[in-house]
N, C-alpha and C. Protein backbone atom coordinates (compact mmCIF):
# COMPACT_ATOMS: atom_id res chain seq x y z
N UNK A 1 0.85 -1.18 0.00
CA UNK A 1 0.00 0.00 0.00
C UNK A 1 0.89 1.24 0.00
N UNK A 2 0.37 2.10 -0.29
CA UNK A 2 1.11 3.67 -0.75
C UNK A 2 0.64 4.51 0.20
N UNK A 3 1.52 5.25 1.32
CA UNK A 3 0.70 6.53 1.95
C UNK A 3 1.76 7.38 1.22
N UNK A 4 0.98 8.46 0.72
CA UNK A 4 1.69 9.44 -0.17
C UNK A 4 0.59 10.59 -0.60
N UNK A 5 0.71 11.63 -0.39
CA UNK A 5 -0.17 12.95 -0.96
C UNK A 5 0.96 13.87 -1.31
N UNK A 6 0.35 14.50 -2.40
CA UNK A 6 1.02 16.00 -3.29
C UNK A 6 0.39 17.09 -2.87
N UNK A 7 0.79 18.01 -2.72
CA UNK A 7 0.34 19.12 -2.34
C UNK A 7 1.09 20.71 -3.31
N UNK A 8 0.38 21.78 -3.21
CA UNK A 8 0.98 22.36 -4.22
C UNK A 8 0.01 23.85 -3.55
N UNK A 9 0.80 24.71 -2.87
CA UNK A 9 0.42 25.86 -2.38
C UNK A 9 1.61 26.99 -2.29
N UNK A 10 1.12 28.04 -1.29
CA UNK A 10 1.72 28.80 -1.32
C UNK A 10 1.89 28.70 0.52
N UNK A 11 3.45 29.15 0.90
CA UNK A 11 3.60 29.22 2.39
C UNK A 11 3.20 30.59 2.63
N UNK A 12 1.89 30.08 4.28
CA UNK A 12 1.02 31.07 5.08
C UNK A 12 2.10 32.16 5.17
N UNK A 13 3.64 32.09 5.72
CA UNK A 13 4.21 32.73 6.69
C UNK A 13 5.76 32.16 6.11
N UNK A 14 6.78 33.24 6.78
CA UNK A 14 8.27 33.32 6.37
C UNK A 14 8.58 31.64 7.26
N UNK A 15 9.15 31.20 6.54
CA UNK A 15 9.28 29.60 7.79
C UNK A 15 10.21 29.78 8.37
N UNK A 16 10.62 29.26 9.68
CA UNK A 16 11.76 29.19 10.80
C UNK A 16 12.12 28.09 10.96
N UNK A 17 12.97 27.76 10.82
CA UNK A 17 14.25 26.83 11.56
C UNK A 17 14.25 26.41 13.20
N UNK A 18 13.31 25.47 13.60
CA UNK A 18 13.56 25.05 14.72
C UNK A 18 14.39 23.67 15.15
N UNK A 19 15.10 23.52 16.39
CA UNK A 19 16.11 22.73 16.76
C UNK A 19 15.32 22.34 17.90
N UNK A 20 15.20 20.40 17.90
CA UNK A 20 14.34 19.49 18.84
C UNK A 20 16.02 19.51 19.92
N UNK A 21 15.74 19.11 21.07
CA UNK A 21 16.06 18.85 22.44
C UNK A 21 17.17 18.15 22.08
N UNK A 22 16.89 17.02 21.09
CA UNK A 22 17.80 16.39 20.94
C UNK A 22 19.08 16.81 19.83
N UNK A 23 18.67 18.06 19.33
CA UNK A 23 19.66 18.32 18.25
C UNK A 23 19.27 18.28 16.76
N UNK A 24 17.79 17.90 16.75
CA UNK A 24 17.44 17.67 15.14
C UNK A 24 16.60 18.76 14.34
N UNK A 25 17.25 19.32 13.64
CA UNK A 25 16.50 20.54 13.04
C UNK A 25 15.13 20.28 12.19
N UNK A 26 14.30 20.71 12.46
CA UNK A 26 13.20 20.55 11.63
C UNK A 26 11.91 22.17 11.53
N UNK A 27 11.54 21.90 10.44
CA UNK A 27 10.88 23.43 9.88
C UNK A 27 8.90 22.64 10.33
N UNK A 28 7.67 23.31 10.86
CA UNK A 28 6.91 23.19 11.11
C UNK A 28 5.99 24.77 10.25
N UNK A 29 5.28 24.24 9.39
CA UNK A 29 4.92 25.64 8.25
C UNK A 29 3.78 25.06 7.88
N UNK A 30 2.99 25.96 7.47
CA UNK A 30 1.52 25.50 6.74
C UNK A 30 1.64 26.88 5.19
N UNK A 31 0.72 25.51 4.20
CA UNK A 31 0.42 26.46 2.91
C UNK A 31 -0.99 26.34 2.96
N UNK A 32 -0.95 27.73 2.02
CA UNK A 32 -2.40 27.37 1.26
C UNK A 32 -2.89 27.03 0.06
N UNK A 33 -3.73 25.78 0.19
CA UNK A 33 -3.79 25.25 -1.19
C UNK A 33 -5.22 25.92 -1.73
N UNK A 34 -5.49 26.01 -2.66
CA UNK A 34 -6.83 26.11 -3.48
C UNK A 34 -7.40 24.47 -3.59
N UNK A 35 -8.99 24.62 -3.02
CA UNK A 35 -9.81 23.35 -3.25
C UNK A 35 -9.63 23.42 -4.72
N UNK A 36 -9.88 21.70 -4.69
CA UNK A 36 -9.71 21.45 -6.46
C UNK A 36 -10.71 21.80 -7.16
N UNK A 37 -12.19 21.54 -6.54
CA UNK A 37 -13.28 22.02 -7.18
C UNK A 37 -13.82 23.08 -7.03
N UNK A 38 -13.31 24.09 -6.37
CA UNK A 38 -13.67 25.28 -6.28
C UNK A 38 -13.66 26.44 -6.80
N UNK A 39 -15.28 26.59 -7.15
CA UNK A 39 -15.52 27.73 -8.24
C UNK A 39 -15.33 29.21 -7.48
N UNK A 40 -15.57 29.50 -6.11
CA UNK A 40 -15.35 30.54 -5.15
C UNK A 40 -13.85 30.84 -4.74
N UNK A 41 -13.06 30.02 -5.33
CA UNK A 41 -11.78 30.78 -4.77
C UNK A 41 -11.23 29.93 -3.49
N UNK A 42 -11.93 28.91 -2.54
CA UNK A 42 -11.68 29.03 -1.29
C UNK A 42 -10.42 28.34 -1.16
N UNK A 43 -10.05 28.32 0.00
CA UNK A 43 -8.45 28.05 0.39
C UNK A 43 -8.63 26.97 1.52
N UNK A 44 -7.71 26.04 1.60
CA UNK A 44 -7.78 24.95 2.74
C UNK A 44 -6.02 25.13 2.98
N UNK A 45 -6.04 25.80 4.79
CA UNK A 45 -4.47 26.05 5.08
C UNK A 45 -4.46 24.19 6.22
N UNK A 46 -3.22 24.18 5.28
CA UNK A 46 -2.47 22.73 5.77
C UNK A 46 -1.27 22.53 6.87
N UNK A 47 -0.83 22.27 7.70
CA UNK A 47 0.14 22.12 8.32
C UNK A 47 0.74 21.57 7.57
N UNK A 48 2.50 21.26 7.61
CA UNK A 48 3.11 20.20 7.51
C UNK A 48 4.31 20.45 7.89
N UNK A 49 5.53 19.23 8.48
CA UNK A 49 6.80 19.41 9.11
C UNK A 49 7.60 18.62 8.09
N UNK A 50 8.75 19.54 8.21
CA UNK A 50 9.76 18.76 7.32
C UNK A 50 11.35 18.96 8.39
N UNK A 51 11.69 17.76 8.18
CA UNK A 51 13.12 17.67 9.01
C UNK A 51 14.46 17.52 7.93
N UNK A 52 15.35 18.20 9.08
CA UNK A 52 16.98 18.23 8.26
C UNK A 52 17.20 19.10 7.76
N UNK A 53 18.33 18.46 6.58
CA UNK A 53 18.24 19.18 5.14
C UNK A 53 17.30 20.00 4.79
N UNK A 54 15.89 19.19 4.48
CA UNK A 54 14.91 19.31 3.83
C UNK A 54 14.39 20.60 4.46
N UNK A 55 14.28 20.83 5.82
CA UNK A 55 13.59 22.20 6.81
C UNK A 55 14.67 22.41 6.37
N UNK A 56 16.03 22.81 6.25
CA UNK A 56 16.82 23.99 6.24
C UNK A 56 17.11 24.78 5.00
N UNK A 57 16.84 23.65 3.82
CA UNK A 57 16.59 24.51 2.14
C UNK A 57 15.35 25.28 2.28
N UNK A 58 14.22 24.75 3.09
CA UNK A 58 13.14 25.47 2.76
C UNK A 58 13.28 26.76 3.41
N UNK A 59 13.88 26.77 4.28
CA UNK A 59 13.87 27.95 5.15
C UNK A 59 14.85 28.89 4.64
N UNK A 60 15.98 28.23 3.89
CA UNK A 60 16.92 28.76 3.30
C UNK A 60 16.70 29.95 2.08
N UNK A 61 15.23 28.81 1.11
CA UNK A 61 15.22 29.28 0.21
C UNK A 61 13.20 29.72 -0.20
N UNK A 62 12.67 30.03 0.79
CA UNK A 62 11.62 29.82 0.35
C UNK A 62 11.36 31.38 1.57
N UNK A 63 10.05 31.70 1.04
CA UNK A 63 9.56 32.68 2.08
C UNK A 63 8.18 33.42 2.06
N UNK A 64 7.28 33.79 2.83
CA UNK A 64 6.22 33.89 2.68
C UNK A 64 5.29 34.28 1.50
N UNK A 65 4.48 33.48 1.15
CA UNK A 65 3.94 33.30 -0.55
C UNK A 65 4.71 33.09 -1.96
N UNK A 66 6.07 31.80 -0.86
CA UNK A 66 6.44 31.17 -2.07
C UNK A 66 5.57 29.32 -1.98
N UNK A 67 5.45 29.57 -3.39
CA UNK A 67 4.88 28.41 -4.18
C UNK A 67 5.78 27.22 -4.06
N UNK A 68 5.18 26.07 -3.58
CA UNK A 68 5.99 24.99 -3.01
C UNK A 68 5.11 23.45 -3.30
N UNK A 69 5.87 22.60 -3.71
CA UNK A 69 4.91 21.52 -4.24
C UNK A 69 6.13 20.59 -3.13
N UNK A 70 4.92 19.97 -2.48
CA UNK A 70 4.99 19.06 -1.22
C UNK A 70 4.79 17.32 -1.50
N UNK A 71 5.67 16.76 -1.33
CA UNK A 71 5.56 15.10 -1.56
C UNK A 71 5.55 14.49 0.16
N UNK A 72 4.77 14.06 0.24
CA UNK A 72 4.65 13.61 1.79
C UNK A 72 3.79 12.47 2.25
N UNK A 73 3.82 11.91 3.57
CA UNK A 73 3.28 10.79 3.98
C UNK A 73 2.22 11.60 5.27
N UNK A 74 0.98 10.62 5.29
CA UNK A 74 0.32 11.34 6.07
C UNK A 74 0.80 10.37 7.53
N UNK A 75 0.57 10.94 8.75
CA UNK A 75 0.89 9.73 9.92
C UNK A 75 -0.01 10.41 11.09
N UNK A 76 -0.33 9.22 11.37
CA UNK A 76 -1.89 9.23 12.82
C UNK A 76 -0.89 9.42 14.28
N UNK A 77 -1.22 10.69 14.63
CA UNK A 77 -0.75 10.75 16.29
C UNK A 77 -1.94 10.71 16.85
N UNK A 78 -1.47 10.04 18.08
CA UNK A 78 -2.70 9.58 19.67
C UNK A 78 -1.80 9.91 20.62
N UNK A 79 -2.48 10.94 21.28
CA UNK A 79 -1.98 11.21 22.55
C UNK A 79 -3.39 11.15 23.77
N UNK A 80 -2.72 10.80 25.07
CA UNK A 80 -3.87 10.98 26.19
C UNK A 80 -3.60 12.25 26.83
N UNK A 81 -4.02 13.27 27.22
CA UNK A 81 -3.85 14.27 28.07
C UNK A 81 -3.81 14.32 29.32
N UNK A 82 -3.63 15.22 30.45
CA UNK A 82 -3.63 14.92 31.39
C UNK A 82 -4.56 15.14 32.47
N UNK A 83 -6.13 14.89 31.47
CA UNK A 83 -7.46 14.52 31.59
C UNK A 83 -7.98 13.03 31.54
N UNK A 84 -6.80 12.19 30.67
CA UNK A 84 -7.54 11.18 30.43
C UNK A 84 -8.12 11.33 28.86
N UNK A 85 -8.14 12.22 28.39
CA UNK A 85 -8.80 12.26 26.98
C UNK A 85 -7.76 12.11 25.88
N UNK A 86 -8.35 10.94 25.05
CA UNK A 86 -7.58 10.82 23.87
C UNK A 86 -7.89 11.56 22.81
N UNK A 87 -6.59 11.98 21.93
CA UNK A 87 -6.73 13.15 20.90
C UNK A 87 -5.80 12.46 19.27
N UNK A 88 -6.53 12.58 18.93
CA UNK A 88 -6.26 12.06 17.31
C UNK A 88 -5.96 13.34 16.63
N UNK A 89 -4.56 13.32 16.02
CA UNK A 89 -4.27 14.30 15.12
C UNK A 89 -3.23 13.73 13.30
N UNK A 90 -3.79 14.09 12.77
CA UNK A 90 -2.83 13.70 11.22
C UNK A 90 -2.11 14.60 10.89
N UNK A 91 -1.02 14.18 10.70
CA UNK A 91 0.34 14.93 10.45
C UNK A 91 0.46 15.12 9.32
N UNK A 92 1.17 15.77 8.36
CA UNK A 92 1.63 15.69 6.88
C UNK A 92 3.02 15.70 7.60
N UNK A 93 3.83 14.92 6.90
CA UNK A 93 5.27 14.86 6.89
C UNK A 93 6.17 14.70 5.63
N UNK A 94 6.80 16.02 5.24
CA UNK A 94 7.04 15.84 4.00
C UNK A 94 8.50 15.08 3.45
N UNK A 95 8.43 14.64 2.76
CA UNK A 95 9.43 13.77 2.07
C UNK A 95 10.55 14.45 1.12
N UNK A 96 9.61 15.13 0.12
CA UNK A 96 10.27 16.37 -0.64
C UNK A 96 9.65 17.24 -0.85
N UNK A 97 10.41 18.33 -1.05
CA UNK A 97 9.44 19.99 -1.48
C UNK A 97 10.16 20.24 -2.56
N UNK A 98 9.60 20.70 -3.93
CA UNK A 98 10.23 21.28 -4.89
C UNK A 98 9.84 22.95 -4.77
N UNK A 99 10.48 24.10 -4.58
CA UNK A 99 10.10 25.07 -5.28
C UNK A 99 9.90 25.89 -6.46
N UNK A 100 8.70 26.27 -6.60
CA UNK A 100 8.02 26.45 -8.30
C UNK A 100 8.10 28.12 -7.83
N UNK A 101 8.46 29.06 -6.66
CA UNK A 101 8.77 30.20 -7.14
C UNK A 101 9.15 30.72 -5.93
N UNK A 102 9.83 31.65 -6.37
CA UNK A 102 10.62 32.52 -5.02
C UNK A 102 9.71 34.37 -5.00
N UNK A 103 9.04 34.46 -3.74
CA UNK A 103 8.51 35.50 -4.31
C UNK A 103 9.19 36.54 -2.94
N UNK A 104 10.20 37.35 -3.44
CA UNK A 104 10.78 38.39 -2.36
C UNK A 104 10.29 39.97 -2.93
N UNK A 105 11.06 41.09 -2.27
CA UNK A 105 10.67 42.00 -2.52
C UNK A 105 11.09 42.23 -3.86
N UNK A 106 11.97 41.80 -4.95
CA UNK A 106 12.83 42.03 -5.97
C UNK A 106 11.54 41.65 -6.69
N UNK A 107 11.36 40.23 -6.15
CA UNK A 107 9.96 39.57 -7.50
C UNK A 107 8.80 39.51 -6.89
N UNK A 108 7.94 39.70 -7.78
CA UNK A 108 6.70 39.54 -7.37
C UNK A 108 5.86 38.97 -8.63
N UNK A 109 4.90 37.83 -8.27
CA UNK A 109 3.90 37.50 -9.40
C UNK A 109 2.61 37.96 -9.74
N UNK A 110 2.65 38.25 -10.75
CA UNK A 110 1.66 39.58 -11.05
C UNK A 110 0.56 38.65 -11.30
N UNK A 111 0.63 37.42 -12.35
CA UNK A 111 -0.27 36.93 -13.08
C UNK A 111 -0.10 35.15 -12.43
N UNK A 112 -1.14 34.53 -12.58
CA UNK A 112 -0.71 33.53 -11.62
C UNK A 112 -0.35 32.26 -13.36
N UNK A 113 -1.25 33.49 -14.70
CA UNK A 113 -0.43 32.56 -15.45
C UNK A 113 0.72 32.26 -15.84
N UNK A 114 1.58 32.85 -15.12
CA UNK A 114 3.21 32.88 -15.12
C UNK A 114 3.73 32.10 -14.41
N UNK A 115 3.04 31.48 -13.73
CA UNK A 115 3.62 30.58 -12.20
C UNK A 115 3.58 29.02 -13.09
N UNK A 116 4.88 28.46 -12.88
CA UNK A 116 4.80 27.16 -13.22
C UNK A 116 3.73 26.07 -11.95
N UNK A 117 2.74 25.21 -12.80
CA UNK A 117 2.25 24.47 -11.36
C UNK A 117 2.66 22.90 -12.45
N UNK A 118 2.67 21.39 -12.06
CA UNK A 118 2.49 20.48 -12.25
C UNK A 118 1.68 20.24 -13.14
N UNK A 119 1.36 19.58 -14.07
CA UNK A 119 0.78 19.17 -14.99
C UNK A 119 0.59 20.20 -16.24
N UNK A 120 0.88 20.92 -16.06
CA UNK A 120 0.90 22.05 -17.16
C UNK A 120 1.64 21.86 -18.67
């Protein structure tokens, strides 16, 4: 069986570089994708974490409302609280990110038919 989703948005926010307890760098960022069938425009914002390398190019090279196509595995966390209540959450964890555009103060995308996306 295959756990695997594509994703293809733009990052909410400039991403940061965070360092776990133990020493392992990893980036925690959400995009926004456009619903596929959506004639209104609407937006579905995603979490997802990427570790290493992988968080430190993105952070390196990517920055708020750059366009980013996401290869990732989804994974089921269960935690109990310290109520007793169990909490189900799905992770995106990404595998690879390609970037399809860098948008800083120098560039900006005027037309979104200029933006390379997948299948095009």
């Amino acid at each position: 069986m295959l756990n695997q989703v594509t994703l293809i948005g733009r990052l909410v926010r400039k991403p940061e570089l965070r360092t776990s307890e133990s020493g392992l760098e990893y980036l925690k960022a959400c995009i926004a994708v456009q619903s596929y069938k959506s004639k209104d425009g609407s937006v579905e914002f995603i979490d997802f974490t990427a570790f290493g390398k992988l968080a430190h190019n993105t952070v390196k090279y990517c920055d708020k409302g750059s366009m980013i196509n996401i290869v990732a595995s989804l994974s089921n966390n269960t935690y109990t609280d310290k109520n007793g209540v169990n909490h189900y959450q799905l992770s995106v964890i990404a595998n690879q990110i390609n970037f399809l555009s860098r948008v800083n103060k120098k560039e900006e995308i005027k037309d979104m038919d200029d933006v390379f996306t997948l299948g095009q």
